[in-house]
PDB file of N, CA and C in Angstrom:
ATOM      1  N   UNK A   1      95.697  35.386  77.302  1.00  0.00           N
ATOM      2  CA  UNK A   1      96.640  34.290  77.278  1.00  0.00           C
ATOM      3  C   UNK A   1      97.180  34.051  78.692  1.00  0.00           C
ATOM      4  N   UNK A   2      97.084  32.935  79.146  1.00  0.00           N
ATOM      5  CA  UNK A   2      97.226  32.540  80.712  1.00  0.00           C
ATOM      6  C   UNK A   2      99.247  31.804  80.241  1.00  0.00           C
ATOM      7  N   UNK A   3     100.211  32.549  81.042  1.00  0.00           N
ATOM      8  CA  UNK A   3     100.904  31.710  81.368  1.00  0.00           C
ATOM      9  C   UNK A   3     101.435  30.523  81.893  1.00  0.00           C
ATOM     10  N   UNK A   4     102.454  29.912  81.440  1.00  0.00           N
ATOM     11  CA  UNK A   4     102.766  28.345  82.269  1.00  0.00           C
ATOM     12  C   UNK A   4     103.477  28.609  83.844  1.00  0.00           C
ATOM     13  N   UNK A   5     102.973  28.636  84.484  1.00  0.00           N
ATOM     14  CA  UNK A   5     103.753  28.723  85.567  1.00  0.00           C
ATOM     15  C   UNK A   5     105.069  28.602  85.998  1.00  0.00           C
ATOM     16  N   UNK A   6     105.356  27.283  85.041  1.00  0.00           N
ATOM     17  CA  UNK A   6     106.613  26.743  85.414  1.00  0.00           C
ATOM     18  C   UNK A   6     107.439  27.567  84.215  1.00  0.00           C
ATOM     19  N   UNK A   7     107.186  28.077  83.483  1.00  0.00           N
ATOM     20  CA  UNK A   7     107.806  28.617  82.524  1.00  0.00           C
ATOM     21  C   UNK A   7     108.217  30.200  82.966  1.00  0.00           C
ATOM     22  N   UNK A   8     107.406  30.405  84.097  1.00  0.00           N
ATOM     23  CA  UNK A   8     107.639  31.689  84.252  1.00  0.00           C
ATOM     24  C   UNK A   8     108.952  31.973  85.006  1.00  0.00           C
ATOM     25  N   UNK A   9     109.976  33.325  84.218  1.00  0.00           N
ATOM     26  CA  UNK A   9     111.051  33.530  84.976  1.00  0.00           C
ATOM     27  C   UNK A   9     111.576  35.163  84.952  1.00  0.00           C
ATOM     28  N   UNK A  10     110.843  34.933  86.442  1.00  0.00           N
ATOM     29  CA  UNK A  10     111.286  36.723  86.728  1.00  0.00           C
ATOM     30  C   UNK A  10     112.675  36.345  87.940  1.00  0.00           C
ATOM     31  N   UNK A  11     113.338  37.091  87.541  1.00  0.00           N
ATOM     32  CA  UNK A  11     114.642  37.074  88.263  1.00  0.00           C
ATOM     33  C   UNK A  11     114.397  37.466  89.758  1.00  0.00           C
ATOM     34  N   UNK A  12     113.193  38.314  89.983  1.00  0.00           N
ATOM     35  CA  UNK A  12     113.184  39.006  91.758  1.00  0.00           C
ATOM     36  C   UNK A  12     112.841  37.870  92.171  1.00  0.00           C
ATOM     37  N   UNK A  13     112.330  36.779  91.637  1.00  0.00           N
ATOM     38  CA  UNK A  13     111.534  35.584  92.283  1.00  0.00           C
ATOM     39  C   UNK A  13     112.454  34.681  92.637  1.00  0.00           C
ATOM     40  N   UNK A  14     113.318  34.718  91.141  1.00  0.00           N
ATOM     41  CA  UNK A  14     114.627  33.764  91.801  1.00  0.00           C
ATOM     42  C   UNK A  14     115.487  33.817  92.940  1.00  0.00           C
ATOM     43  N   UNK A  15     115.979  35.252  92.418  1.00  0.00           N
ATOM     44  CA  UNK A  15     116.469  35.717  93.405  1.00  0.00           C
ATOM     45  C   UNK A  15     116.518  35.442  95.465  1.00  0.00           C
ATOM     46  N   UNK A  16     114.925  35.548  95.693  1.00  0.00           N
ATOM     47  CA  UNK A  16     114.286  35.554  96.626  1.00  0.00           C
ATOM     48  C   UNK A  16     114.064  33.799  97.210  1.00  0.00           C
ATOM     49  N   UNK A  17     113.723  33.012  95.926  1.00  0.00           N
ATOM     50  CA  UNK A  17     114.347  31.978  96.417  1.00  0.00           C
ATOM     51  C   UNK A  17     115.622  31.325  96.519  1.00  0.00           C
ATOM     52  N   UNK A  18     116.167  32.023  96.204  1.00  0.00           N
ATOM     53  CA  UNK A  18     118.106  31.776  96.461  1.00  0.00           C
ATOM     54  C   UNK A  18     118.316  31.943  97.882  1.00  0.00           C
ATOM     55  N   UNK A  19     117.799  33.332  98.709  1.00  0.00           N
ATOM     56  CA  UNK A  19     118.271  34.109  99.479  1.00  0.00           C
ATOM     57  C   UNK A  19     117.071  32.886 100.576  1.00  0.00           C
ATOM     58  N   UNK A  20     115.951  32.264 100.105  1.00  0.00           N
ATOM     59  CA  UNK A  20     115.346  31.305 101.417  1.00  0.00           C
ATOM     60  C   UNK A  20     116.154  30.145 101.311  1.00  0.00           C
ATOM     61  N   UNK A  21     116.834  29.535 100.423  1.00  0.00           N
ATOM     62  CA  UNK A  21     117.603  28.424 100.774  1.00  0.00           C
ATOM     63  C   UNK A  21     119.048  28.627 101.320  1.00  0.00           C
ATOM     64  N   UNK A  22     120.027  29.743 100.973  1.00  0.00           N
ATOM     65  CA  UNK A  22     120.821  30.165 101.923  1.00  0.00           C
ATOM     66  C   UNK A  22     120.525  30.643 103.722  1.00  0.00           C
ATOM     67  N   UNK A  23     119.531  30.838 103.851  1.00  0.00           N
ATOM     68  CA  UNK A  23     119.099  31.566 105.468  1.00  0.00           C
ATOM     69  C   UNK A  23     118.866  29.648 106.184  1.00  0.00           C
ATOM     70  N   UNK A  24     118.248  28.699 105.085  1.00  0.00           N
ATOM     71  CA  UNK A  24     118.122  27.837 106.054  1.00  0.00           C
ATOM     72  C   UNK A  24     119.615  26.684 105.938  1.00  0.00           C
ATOM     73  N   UNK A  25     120.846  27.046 105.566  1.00  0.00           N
ATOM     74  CA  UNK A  25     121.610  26.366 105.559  1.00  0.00           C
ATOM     75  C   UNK A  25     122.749  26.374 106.645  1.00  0.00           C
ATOM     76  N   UNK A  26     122.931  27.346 106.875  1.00  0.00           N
ATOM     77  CA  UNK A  26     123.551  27.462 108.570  1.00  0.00           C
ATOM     78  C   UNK A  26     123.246  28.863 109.208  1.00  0.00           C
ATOM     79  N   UNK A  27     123.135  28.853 110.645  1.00  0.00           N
ATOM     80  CA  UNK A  27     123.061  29.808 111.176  1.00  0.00           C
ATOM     81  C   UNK A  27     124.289  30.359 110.924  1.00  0.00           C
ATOM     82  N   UNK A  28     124.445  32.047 111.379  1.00  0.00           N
ATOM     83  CA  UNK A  28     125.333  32.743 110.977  1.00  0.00           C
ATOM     84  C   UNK A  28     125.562  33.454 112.448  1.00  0.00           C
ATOM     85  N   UNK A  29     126.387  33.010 113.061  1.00  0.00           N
ATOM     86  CA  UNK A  29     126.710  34.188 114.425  1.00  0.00           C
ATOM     87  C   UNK A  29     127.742  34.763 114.372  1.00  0.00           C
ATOM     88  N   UNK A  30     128.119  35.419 115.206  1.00  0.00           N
ATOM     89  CA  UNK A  30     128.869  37.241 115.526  1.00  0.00           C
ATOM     90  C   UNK A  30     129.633  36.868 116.640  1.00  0.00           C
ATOM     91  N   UNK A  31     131.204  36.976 116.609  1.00  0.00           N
ATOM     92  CA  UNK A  31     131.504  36.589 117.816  1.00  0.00           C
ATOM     93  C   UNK A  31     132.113  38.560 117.827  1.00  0.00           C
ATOM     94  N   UNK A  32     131.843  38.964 118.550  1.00  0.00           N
ATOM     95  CA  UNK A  32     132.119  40.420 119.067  1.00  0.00           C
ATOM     96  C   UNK A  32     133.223  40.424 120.382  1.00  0.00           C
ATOM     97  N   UNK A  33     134.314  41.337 120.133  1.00  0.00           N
ATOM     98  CA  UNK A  33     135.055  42.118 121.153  1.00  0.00           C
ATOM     99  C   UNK A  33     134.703  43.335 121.621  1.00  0.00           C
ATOM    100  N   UNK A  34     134.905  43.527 122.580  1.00  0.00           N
ATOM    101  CA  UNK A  34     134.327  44.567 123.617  1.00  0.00           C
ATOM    102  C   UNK A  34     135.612  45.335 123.943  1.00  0.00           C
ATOM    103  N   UNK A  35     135.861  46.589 124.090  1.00  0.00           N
ATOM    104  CA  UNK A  35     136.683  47.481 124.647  1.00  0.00           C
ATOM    105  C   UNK A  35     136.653  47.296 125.948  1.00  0.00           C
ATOM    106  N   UNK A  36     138.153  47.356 125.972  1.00  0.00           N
ATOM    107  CA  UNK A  36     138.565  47.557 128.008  1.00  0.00           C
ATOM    108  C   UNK A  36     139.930  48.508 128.211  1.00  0.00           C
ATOM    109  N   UNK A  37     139.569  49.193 129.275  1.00  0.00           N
ATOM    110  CA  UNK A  37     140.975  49.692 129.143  1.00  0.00           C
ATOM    111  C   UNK A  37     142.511  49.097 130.098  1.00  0.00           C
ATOM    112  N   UNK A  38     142.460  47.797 129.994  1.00  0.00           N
ATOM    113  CA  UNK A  38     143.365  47.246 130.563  1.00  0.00           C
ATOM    114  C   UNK A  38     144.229  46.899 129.520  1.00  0.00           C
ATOM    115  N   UNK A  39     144.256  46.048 128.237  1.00  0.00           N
ATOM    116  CA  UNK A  39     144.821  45.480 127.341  1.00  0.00           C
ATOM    117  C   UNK A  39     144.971  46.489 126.479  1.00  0.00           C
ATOM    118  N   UNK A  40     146.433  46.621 125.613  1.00  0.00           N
ATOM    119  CA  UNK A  40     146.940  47.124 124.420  1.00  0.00           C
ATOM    120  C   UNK A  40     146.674  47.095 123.305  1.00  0.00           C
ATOM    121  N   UNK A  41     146.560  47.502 122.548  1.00  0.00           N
ATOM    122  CA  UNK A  41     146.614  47.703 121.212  1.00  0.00           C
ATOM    123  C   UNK A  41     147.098  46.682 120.271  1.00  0.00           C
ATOM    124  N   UNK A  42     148.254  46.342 120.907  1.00  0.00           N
ATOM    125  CA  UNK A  42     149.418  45.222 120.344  1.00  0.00           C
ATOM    126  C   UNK A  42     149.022  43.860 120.778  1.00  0.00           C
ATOM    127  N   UNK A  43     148.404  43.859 122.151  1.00  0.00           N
ATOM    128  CA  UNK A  43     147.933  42.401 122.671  1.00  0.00           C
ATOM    129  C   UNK A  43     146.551  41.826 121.832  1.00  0.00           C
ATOM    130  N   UNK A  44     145.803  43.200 121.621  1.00  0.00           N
ATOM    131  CA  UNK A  44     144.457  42.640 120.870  1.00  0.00           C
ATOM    132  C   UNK A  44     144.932  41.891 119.886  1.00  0.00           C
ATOM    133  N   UNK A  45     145.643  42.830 118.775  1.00  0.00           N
ATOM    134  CA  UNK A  45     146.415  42.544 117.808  1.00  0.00           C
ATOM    135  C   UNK A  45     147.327  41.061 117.870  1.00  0.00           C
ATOM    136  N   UNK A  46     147.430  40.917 118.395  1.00  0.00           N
ATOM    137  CA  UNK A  46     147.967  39.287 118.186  1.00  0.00           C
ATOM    138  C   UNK A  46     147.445  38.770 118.911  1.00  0.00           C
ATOM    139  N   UNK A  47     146.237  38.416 119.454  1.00  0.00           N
ATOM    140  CA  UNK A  47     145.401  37.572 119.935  1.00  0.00           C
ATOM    141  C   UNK A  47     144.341  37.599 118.548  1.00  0.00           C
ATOM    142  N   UNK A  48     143.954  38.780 117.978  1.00  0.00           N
ATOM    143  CA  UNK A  48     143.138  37.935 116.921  1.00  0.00           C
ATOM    144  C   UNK A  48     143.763  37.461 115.689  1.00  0.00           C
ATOM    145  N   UNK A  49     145.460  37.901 115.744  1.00  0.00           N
ATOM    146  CA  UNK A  49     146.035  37.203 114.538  1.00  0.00           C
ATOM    147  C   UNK A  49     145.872  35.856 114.785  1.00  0.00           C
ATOM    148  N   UNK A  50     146.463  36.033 116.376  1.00  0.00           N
ATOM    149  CA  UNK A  50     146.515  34.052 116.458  1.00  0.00           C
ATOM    150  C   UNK A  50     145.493  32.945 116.723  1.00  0.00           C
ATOM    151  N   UNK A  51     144.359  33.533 117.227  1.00  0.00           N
ATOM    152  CA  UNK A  51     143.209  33.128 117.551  1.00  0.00           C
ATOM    153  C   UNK A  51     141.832  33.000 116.648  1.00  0.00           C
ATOM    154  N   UNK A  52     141.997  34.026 115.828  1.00  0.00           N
ATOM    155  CA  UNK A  52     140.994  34.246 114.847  1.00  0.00           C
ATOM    156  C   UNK A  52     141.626  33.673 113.761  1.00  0.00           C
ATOM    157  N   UNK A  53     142.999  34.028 113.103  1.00  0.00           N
ATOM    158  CA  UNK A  53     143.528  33.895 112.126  1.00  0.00           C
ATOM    159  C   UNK A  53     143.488  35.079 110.814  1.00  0.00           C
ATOM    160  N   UNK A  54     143.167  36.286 111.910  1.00  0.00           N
ATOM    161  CA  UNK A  54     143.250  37.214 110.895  1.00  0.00           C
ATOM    162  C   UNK A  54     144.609  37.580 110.025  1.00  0.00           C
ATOM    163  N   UNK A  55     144.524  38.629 109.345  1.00  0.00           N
ATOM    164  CA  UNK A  55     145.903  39.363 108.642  1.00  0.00           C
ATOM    165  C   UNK A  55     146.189  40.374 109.889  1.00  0.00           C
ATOM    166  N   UNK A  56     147.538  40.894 109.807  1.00  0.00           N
ATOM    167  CA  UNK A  56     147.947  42.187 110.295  1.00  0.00           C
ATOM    168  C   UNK A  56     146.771  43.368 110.149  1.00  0.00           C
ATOM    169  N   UNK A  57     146.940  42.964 108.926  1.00  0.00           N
ATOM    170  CA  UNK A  57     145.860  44.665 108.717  1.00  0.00           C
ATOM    171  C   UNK A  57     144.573  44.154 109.234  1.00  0.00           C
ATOM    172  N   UNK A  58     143.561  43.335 108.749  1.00  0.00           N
ATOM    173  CA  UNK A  58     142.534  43.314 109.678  1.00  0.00           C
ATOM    174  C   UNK A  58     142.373  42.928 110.941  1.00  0.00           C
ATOM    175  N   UNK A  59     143.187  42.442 112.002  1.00  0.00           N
ATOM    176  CA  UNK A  59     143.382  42.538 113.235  1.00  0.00           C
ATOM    177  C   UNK A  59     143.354  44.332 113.790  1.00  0.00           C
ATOM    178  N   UNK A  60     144.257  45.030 112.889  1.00  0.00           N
ATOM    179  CA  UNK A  60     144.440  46.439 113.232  1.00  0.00           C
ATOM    180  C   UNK A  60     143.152  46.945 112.807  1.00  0.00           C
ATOM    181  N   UNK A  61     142.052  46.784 111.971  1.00  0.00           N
ATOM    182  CA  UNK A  61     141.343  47.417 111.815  1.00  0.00           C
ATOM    183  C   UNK A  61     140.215  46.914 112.685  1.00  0.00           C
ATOM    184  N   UNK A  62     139.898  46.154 112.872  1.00  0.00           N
ATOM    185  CA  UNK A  62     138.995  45.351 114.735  1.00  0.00           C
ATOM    186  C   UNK A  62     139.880  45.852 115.617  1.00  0.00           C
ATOM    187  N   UNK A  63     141.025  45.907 115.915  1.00  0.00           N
ATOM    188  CA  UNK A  63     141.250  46.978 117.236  1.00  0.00           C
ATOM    189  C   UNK A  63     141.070  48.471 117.132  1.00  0.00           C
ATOM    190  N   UNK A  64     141.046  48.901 116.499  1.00  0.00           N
ATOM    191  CA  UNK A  64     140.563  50.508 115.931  1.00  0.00           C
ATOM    192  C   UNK A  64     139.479  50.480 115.991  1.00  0.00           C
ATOM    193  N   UNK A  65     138.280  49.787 115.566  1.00  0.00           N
ATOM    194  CA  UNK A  65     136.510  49.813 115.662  1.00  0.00           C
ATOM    195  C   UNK A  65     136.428  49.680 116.917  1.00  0.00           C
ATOM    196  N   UNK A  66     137.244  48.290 117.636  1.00  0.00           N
ATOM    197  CA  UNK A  66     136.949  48.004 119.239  1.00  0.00           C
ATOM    198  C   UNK A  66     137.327  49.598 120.223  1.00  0.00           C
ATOM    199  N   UNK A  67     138.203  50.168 119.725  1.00  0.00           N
ATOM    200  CA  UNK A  67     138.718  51.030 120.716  1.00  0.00           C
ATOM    201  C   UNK A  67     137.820  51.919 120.559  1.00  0.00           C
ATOM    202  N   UNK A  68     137.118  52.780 119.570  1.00  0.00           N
ATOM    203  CA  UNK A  68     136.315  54.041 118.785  1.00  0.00           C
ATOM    204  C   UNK A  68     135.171  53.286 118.659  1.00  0.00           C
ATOM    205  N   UNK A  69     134.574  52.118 118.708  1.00  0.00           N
ATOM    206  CA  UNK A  69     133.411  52.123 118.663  1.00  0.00           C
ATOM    207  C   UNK A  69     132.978  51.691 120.193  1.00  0.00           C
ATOM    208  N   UNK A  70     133.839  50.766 120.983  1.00  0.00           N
ATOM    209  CA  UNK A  70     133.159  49.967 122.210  1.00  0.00           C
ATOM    210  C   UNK A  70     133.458  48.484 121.739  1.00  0.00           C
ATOM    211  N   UNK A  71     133.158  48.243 120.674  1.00  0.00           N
ATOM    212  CA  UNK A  71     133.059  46.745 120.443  1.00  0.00           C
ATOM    213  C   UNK A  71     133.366  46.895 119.007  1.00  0.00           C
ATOM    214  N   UNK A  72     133.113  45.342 118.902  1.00  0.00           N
ATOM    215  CA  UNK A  72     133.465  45.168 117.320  1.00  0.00           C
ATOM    216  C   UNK A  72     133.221  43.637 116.774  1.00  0.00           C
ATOM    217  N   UNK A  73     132.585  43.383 115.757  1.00  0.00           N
ATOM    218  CA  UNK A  73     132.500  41.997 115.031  1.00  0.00           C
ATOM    219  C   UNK A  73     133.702  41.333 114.516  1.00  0.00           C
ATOM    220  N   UNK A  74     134.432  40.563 115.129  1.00  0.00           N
ATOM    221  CA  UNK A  74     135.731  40.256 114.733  1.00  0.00           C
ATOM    222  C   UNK A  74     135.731  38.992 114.123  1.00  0.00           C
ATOM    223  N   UNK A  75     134.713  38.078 113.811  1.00  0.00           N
ATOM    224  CA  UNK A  75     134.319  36.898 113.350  1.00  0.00           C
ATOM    225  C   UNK A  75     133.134  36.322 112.612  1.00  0.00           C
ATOM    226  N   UNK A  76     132.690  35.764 112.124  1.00  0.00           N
ATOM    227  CA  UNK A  76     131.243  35.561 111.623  1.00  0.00           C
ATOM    228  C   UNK A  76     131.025  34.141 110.912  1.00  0.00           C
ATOM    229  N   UNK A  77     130.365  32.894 111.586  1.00  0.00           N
ATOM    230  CA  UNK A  77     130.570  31.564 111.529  1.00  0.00           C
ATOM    231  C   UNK A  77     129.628  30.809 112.285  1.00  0.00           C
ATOM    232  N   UNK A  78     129.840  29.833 112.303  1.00  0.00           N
ATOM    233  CA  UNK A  78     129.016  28.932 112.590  1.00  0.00           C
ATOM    234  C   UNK A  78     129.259  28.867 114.768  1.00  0.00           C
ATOM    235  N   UNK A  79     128.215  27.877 115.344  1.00  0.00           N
ATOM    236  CA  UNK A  79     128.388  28.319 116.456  1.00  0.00           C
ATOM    237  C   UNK A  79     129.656  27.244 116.675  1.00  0.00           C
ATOM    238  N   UNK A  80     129.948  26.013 116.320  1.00  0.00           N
ATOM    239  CA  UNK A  80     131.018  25.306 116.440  1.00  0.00           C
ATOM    240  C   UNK A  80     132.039  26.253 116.039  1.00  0.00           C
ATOM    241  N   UNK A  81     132.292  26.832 115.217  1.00  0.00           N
ATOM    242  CA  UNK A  81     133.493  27.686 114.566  1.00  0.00           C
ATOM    243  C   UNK A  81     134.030  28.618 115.688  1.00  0.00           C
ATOM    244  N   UNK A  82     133.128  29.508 116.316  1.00  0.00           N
ATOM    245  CA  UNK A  82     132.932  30.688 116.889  1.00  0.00           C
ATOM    246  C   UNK A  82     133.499  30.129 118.770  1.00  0.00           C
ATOM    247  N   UNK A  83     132.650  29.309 118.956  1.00  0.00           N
ATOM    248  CA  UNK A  83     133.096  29.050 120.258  1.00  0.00           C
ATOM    249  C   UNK A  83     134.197  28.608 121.181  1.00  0.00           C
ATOM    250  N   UNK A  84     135.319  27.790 120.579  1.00  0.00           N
ATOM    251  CA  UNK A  84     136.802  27.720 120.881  1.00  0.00           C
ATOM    252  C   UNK A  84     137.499  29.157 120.443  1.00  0.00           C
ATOM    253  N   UNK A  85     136.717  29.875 119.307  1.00  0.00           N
ATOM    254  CA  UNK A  85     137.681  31.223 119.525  1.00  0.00           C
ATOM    255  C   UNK A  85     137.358  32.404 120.842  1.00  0.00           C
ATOM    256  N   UNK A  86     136.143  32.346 120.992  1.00  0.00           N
ATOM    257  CA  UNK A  86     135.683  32.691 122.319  1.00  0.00           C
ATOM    258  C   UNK A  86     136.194  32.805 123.436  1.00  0.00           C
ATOM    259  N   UNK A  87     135.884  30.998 123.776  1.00  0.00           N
ATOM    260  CA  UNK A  87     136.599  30.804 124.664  1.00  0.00           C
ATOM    261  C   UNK A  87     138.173  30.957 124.943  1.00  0.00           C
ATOM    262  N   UNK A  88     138.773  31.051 123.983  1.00  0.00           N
ATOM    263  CA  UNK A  88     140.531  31.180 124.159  1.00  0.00           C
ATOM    264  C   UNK A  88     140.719  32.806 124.518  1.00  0.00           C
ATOM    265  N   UNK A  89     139.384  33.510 123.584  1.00  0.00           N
ATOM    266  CA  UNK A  89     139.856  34.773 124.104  1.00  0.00           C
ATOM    267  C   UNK A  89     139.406  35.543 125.535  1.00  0.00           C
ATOM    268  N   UNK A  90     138.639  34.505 126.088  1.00  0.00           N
ATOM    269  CA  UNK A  90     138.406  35.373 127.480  1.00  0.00           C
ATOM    270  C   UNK A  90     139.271  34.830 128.332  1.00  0.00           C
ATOM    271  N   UNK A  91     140.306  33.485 127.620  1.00  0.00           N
ATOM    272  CA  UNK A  91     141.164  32.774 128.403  1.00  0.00           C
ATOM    273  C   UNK A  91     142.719  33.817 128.280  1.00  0.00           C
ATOM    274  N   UNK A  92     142.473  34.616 127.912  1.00  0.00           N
ATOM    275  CA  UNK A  92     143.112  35.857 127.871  1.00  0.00           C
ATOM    276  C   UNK A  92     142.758  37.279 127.857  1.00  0.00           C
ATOM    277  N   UNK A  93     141.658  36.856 129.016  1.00  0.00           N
ATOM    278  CA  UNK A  93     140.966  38.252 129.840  1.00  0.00           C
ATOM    279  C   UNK A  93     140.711  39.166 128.769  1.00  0.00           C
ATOM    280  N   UNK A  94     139.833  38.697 127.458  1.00  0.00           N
ATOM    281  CA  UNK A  94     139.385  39.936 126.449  1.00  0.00           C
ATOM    282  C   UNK A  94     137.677  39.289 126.648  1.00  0.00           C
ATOM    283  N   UNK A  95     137.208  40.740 126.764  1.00  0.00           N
ATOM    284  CA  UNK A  95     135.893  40.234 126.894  1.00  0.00           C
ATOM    285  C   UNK A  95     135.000  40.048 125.441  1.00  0.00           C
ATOM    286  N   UNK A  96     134.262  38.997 124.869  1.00  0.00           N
ATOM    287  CA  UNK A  96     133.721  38.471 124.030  1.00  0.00           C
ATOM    288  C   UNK A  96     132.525  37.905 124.236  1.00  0.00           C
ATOM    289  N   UNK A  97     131.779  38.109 123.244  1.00  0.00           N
ATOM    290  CA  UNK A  97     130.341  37.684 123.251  1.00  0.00           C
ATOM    291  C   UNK A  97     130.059  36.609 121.943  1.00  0.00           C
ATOM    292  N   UNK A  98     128.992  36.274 122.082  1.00  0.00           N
ATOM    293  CA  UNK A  98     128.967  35.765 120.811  1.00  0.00           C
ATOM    294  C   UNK A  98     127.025  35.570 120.681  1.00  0.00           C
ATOM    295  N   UNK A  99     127.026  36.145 119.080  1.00  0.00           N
ATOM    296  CA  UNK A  99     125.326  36.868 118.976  1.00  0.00           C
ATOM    297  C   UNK A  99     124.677  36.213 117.930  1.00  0.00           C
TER     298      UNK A  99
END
């Protein structure tokens, strides 16, 4: 007995085409902070409250990864989204990338 093709429904298949029409709907970039030892703890901290628009607590938890890891993913968006936050933050001598 030959199946209908179109009738056929395995979920890994769906699945898999879910996950190709999300990848082509926007790029997804990384805007990353970098550790320095010039700036505080407290300055990071309200530069990505006010800049990013984080919470208290996740501002504190991106300055804790930034300090103990080197860097840190503090954003994740489109490249329009990503790039005025960027730029504001190296306009306050924090170094930032964006990947």
């Amino acid at each position: 007995m030959i199946e209908n093709p179109n009738l056929y429904d395995n979920p890994k298949r769906k699945y898999e085409e879910d996950v190709l029409v999300l990848e082509n709907i926007d790029d997804v970039y990384k805007l990353i902070v970098h550790n320095d030892d010039i700036h505080t703890f407290d300055f990071v901290i309200d530069c990505l409250m006010e800049i990013c628009n984080h919470t208290m607590e996740q501002a504190e938890q991106c300055t804790i990864l930034i300090h103990y890891k080197g860097k840190a993913t503090v954003k994740t968006g489109s490249m329009d989204v990503l790039k005025p936050m960027h730029n504001k933050l190296i306009s306050r001598s924090l170094t930032s990338e964006i990947v």
